[in-house]
PDB file of N, CA and C in Angstrom:
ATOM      1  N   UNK A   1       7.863 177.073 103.515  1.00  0.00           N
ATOM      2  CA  UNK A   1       6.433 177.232 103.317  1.00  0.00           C
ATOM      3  C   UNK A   1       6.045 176.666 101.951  1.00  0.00           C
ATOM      4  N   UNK A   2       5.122 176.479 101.848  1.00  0.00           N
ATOM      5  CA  UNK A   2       4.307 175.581 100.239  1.00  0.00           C
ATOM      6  C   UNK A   2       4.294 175.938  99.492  1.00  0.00           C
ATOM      7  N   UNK A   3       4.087 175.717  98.569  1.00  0.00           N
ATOM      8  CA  UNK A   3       3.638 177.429  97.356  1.00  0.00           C
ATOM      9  C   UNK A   3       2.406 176.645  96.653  1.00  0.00           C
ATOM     10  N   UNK A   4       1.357 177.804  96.679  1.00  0.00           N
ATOM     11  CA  UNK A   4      -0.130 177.323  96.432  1.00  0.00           C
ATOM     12  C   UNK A   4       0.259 177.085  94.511  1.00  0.00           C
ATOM     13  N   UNK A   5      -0.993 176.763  94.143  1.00  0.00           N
ATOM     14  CA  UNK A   5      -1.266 176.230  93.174  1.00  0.00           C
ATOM     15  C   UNK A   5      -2.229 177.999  92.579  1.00  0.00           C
ATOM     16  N   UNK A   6      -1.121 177.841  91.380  1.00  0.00           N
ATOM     17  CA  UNK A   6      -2.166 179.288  90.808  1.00  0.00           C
ATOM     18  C   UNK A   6      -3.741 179.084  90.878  1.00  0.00           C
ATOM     19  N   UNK A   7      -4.651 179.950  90.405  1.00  0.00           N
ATOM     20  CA  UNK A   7      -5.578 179.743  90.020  1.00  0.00           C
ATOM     21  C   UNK A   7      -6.012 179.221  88.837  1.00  0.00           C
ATOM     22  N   UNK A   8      -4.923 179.706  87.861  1.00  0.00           N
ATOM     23  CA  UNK A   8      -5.174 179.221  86.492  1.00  0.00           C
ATOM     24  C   UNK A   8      -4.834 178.175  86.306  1.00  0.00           C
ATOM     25  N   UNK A   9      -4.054 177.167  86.724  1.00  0.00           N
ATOM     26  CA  UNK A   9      -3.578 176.310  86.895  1.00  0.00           C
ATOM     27  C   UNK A   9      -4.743 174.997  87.466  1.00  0.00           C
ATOM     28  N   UNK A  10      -5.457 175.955  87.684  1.00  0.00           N
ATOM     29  CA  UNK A  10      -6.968 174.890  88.963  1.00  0.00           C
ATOM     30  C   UNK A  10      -8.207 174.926  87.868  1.00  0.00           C
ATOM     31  N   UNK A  11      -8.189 176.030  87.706  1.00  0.00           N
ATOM     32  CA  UNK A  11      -9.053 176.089  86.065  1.00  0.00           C
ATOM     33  C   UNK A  11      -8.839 175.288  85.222  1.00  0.00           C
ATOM     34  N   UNK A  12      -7.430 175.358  84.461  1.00  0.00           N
ATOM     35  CA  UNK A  12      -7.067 174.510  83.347  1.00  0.00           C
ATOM     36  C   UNK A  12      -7.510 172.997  83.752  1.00  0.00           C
ATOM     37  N   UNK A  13      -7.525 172.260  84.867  1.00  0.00           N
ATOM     38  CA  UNK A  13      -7.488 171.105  84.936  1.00  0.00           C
ATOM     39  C   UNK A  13      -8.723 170.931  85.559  1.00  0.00           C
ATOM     40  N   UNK A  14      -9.991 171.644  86.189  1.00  0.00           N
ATOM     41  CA  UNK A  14     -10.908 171.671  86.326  1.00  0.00           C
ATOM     42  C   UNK A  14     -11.778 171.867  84.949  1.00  0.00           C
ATOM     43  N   UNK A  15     -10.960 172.271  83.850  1.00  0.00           N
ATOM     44  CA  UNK A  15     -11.782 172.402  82.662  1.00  0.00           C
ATOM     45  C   UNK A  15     -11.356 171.329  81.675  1.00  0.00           C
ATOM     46  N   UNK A  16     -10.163 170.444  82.051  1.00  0.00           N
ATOM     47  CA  UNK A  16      -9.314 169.338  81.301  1.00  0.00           C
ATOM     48  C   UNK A  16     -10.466 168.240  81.784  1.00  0.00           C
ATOM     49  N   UNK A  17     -10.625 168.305  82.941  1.00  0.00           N
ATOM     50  CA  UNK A  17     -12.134 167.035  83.602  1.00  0.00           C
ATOM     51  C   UNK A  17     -13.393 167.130  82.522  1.00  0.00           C
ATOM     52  N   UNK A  18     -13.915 168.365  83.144  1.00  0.00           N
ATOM     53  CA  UNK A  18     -14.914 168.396  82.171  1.00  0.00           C
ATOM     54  C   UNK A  18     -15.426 168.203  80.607  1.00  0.00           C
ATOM     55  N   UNK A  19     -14.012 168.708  79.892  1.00  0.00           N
ATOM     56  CA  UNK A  19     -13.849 168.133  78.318  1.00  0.00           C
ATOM     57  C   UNK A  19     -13.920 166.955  78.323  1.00  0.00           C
ATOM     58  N   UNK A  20     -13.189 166.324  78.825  1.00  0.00           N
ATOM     59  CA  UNK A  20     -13.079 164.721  78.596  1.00  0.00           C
ATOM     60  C   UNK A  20     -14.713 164.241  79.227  1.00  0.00           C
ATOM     61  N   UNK A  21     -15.773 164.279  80.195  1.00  0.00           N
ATOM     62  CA  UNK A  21     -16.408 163.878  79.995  1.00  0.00           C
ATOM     63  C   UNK A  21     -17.636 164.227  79.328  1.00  0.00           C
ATOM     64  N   UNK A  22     -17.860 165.512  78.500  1.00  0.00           N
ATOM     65  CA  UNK A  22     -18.616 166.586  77.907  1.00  0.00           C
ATOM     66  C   UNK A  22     -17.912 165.777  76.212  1.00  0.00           C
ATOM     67  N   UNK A  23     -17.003 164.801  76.321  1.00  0.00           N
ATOM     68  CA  UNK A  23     -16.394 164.543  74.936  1.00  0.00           C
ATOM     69  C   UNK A  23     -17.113 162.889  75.276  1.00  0.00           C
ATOM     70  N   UNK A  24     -16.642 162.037  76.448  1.00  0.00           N
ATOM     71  CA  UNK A  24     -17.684 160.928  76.409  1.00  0.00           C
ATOM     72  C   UNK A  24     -19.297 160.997  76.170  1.00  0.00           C
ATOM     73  N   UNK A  25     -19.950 161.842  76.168  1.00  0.00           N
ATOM     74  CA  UNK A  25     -21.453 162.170  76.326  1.00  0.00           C
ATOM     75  C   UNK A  25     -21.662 162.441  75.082  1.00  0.00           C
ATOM     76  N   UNK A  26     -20.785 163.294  74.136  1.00  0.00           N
ATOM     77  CA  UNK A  26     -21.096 163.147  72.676  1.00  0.00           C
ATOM     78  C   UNK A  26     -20.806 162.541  71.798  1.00  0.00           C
ATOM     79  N   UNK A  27     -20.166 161.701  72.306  1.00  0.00           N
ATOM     80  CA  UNK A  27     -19.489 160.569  71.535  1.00  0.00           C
ATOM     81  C   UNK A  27     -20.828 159.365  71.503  1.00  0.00           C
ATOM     82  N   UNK A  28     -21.425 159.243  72.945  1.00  0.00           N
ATOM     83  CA  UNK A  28     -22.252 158.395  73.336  1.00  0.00           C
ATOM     84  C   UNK A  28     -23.575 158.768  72.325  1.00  0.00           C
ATOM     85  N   UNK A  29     -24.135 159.948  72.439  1.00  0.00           N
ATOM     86  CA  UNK A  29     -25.032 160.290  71.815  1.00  0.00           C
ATOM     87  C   UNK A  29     -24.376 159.899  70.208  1.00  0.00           C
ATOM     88  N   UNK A  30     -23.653 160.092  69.762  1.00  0.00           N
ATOM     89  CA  UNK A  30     -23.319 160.152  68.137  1.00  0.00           C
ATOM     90  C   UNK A  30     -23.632 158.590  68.120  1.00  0.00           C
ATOM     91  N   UNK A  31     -23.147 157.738  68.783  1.00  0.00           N
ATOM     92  CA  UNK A  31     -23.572 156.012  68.427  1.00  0.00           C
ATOM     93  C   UNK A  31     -24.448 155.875  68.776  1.00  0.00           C
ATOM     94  N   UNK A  32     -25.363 156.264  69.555  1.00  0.00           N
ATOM     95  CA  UNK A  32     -26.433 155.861  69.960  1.00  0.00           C
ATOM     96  C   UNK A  32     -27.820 156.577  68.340  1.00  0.00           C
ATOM     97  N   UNK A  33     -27.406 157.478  68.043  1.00  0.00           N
ATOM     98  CA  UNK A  33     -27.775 157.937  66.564  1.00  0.00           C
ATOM     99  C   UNK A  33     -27.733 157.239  65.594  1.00  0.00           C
ATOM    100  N   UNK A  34     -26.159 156.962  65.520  1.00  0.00           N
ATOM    101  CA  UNK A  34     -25.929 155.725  64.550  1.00  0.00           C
ATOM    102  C   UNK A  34     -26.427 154.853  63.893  1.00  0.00           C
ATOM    103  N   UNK A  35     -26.791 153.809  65.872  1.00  0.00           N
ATOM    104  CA  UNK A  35     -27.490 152.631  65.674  1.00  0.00           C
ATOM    105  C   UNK A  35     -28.419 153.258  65.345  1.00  0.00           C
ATOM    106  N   UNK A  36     -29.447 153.714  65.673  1.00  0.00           N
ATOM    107  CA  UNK A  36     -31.616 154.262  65.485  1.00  0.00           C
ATOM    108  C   UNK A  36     -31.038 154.097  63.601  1.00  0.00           C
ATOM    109  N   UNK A  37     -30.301 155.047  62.680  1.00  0.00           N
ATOM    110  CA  UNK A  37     -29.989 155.173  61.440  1.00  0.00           C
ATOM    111  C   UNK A  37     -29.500 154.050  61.118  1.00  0.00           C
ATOM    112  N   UNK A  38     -29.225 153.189  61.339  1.00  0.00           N
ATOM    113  CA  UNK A  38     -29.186 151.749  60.901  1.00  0.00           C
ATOM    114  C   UNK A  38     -30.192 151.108  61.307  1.00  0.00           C
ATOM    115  N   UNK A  39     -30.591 150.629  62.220  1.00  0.00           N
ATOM    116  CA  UNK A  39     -32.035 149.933  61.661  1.00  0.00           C
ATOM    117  C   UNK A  39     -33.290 150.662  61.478  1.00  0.00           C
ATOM    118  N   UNK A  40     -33.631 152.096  60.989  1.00  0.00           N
ATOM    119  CA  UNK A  40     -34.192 152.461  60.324  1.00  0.00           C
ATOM    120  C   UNK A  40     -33.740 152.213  59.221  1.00  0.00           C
ATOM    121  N   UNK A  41     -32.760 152.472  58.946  1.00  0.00           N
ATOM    122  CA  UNK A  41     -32.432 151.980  57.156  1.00  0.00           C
ATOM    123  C   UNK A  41     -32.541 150.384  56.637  1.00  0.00           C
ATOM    124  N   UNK A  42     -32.474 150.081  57.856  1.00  0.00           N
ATOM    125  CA  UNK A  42     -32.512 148.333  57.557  1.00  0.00           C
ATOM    126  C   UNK A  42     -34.389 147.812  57.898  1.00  0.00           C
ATOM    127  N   UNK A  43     -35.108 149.103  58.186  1.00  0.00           N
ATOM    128  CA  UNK A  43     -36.415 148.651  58.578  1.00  0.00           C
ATOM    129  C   UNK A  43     -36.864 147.516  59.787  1.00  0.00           C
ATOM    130  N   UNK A  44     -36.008 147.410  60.714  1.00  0.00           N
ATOM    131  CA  UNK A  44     -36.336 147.091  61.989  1.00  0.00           C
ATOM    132  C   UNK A  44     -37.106 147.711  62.881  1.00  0.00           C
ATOM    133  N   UNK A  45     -38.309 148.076  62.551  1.00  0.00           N
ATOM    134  CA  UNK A  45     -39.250 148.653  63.572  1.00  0.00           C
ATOM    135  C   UNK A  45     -39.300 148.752  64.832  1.00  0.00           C
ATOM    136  N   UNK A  46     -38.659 147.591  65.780  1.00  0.00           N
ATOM    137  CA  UNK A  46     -38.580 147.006  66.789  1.00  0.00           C
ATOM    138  C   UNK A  46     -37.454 147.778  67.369  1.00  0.00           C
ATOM    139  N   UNK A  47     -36.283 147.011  66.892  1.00  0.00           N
ATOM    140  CA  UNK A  47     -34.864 148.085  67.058  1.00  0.00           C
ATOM    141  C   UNK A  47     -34.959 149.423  67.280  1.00  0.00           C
ATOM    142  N   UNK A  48     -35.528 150.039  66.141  1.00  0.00           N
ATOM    143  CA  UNK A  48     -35.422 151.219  65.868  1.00  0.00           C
ATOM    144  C   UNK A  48     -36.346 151.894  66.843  1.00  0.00           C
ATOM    145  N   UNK A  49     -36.841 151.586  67.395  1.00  0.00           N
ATOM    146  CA  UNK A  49     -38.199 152.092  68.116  1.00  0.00           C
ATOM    147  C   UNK A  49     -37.293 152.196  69.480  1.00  0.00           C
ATOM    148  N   UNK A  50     -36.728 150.821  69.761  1.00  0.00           N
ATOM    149  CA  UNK A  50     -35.721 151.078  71.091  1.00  0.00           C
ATOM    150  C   UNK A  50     -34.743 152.274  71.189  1.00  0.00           C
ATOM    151  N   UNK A  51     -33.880 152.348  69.860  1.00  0.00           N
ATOM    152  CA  UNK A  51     -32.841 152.741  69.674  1.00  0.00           C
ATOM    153  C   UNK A  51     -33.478 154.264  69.813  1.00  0.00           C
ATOM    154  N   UNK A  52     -34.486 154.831  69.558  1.00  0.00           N
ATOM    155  CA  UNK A  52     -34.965 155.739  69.450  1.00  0.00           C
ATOM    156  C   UNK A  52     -34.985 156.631  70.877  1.00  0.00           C
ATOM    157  N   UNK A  53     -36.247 155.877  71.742  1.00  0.00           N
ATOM    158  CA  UNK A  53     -36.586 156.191  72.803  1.00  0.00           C
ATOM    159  C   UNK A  53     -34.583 156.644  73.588  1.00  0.00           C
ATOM    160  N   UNK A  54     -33.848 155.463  73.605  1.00  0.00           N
ATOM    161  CA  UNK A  54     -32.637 155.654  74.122  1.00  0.00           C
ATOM    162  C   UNK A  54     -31.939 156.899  73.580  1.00  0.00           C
ATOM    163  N   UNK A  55     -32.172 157.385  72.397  1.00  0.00           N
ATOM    164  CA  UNK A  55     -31.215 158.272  71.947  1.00  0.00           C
ATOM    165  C   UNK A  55     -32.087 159.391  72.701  1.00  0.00           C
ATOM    166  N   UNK A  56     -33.346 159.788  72.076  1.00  0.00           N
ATOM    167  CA  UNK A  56     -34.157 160.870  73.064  1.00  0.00           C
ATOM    168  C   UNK A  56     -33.826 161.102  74.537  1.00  0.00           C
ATOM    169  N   UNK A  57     -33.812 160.353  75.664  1.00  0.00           N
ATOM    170  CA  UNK A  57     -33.311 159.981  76.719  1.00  0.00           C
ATOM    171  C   UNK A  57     -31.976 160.833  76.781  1.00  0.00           C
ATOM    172  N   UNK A  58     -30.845 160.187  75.956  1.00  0.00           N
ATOM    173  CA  UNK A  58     -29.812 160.443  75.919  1.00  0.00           C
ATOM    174  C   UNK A  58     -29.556 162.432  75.885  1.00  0.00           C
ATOM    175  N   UNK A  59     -30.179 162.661  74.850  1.00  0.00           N
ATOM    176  CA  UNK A  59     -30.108 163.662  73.992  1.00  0.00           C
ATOM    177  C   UNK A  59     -30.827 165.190  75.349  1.00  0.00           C
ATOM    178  N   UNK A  60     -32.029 164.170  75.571  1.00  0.00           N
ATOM    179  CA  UNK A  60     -32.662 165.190  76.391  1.00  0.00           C
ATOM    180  C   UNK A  60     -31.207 165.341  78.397  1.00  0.00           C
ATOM    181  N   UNK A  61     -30.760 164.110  78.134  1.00  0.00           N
ATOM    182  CA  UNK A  61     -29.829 164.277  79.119  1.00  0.00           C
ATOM    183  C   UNK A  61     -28.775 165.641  78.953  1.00  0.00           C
ATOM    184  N   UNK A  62     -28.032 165.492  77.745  1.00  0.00           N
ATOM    185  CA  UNK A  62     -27.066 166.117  77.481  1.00  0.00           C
ATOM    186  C   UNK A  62     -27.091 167.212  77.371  1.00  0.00           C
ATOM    187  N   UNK A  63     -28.455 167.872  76.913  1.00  0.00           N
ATOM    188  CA  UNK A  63     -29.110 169.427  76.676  1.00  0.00           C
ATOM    189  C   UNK A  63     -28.974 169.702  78.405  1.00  0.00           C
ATOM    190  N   UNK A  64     -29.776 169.024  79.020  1.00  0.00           N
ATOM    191  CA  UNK A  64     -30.053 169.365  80.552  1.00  0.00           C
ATOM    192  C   UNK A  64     -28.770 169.801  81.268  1.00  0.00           C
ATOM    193  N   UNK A  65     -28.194 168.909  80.536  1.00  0.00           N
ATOM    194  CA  UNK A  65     -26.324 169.442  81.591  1.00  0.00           C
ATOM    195  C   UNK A  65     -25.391 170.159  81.001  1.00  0.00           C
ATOM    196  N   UNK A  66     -26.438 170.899  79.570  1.00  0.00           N
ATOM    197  CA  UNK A  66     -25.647 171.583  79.113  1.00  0.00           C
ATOM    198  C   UNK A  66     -24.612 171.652  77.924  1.00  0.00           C
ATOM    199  N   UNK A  67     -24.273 170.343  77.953  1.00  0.00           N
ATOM    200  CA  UNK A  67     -23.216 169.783  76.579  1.00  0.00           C
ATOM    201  C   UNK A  67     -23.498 169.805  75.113  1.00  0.00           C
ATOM    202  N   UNK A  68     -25.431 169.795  75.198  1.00  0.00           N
ATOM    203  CA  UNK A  68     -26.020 170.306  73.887  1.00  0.00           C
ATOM    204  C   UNK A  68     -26.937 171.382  74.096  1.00  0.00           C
ATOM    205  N   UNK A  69     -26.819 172.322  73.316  1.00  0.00           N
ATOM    206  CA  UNK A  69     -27.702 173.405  73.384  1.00  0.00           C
ATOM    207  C   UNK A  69     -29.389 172.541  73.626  1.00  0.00           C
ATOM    208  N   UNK A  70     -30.295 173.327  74.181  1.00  0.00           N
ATOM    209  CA  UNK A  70     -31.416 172.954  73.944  1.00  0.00           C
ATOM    210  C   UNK A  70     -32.252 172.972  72.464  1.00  0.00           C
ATOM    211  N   UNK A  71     -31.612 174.021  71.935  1.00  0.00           N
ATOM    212  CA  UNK A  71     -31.958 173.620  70.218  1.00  0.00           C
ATOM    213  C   UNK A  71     -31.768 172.930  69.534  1.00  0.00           C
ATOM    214  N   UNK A  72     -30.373 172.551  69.825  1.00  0.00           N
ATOM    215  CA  UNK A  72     -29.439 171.600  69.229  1.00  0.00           C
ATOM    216  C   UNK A  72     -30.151 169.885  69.396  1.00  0.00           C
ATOM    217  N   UNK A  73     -30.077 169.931  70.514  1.00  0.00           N
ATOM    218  CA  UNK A  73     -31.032 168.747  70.952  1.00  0.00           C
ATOM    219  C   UNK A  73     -32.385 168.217  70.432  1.00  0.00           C
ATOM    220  N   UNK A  74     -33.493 169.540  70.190  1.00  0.00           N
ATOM    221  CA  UNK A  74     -34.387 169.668  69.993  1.00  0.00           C
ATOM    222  C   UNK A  74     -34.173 168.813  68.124  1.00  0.00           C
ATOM    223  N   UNK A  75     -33.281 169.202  67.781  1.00  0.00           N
ATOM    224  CA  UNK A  75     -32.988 169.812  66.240  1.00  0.00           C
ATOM    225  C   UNK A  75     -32.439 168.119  65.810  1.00  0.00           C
ATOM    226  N   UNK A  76     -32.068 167.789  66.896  1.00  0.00           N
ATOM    227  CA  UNK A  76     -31.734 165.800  66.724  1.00  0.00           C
ATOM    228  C   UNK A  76     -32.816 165.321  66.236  1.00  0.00           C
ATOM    229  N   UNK A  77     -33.599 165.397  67.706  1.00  0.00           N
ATOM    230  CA  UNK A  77     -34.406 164.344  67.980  1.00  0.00           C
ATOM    231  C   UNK A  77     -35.834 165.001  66.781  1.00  0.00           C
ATOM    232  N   UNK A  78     -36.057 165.885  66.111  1.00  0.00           N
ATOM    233  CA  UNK A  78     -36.693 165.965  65.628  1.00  0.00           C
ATOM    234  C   UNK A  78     -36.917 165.589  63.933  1.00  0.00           C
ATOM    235  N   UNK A  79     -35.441 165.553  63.561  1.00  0.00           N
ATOM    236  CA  UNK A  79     -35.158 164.635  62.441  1.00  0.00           C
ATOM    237  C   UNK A  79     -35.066 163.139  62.650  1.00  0.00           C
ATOM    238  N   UNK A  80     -34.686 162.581  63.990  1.00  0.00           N
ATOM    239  CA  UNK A  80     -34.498 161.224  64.151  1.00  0.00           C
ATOM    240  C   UNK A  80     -36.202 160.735  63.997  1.00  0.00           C
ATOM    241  N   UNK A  81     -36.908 161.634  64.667  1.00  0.00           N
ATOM    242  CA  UNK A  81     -38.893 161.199  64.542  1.00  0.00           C
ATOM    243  C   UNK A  81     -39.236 161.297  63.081  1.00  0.00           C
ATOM    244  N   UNK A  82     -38.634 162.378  62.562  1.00  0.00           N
ATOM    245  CA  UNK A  82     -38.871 162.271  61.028  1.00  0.00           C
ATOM    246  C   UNK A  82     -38.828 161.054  60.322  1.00  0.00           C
ATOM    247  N   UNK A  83     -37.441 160.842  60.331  1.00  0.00           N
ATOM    248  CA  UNK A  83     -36.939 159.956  60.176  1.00  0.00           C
ATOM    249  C   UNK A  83     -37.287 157.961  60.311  1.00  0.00           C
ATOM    250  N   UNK A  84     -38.009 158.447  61.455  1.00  0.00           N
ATOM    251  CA  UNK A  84     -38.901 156.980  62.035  1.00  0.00           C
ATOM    252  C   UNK A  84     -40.023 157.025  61.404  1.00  0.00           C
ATOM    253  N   UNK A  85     -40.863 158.087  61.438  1.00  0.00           N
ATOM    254  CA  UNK A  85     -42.223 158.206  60.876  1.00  0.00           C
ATOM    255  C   UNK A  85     -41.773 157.745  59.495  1.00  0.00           C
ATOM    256  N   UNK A  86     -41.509 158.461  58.524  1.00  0.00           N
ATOM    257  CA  UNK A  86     -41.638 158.541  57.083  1.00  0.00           C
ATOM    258  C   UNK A  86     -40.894 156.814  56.820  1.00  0.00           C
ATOM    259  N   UNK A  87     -40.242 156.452  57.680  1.00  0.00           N
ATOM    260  CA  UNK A  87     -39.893 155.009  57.222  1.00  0.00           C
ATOM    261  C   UNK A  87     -40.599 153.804  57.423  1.00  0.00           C
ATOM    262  N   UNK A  88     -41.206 154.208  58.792  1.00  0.00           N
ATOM    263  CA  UNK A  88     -42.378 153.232  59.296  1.00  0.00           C
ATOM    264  C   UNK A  88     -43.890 153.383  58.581  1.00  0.00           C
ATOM    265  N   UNK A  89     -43.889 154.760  58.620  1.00  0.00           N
ATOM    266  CA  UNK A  89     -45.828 154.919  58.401  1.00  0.00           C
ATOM    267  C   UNK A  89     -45.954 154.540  56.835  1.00  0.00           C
ATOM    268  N   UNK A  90     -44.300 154.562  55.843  1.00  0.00           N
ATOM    269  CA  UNK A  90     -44.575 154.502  54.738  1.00  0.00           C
ATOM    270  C   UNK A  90     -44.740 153.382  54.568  1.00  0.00           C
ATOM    271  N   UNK A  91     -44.001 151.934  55.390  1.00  0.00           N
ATOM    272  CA  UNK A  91     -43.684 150.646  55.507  1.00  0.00           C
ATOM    273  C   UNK A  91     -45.120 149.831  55.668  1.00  0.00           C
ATOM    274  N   UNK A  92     -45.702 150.608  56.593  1.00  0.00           N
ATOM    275  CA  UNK A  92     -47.125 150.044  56.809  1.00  0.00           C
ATOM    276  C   UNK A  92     -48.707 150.147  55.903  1.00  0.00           C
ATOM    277  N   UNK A  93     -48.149 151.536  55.217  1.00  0.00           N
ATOM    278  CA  UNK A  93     -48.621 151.652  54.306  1.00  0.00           C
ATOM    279  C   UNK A  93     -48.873 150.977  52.411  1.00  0.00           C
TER     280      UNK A  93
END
C-alpha cells in the first residue's frame, strides 16, 4: 500500500510556492520604485510620470493579493506622489 504524504509536508511546499512568488512581486515592485527615483532625480518628467503610474498599478496589485499590507502600499505610493509633485511643480515653477 502507498504511504500518503503528511500534511505538513503539503503545507511546507504549498508555502515554499508561495514565498518564491510573494518574493518575485517584491522584488518587482522595489525596481519598479527604483526606476520612478531615478528619473525623478534626474528630472525626466516624462519617464517619471510613466514609471509612476506603473509602480501605483504594481503596488495597488500587491496590496490586493495581499503581499503588501494595504497601508504599506498606501504609505509607497504616497511618498512616491510626494516625491513627483515637489520635483515637478518646483521644476515648473
Amino acid at each position: 500500500m502507498a504511504v500518503k504524504k503528511s500534511s505538513a509536508e503539503k503545507r511546507h511546499k504549498q508555502s515554499e510556492v508561495r514565498r518564491l512568488k510573494n518574493k518575485s512581486v517584491k522584488s518587482a515592485v522595489r525596481t519598479y520604485a527604483k526606476k520612478f527615483v531615478e528619473a525623478a532625480h534626474a528630472k525626466d518628467e516624462t519617464v517619471a510620470s510613466e514609471q509612476l503610474k506603473v509602480l501605483v498599478k504594481e503596488l495597488d496589485s500587491a496590496a490586493g493579493k495581499g503581499i503588501l499590507t494595504k497601508n504599506a502600499a498606501s504609505r509607497k505610493k504616497s511618498r512616491m506622489m510626494k516625491l513627483y509633485n515637489v520635483t515637478f511643480d518646483a521644476a515648473k515653477n
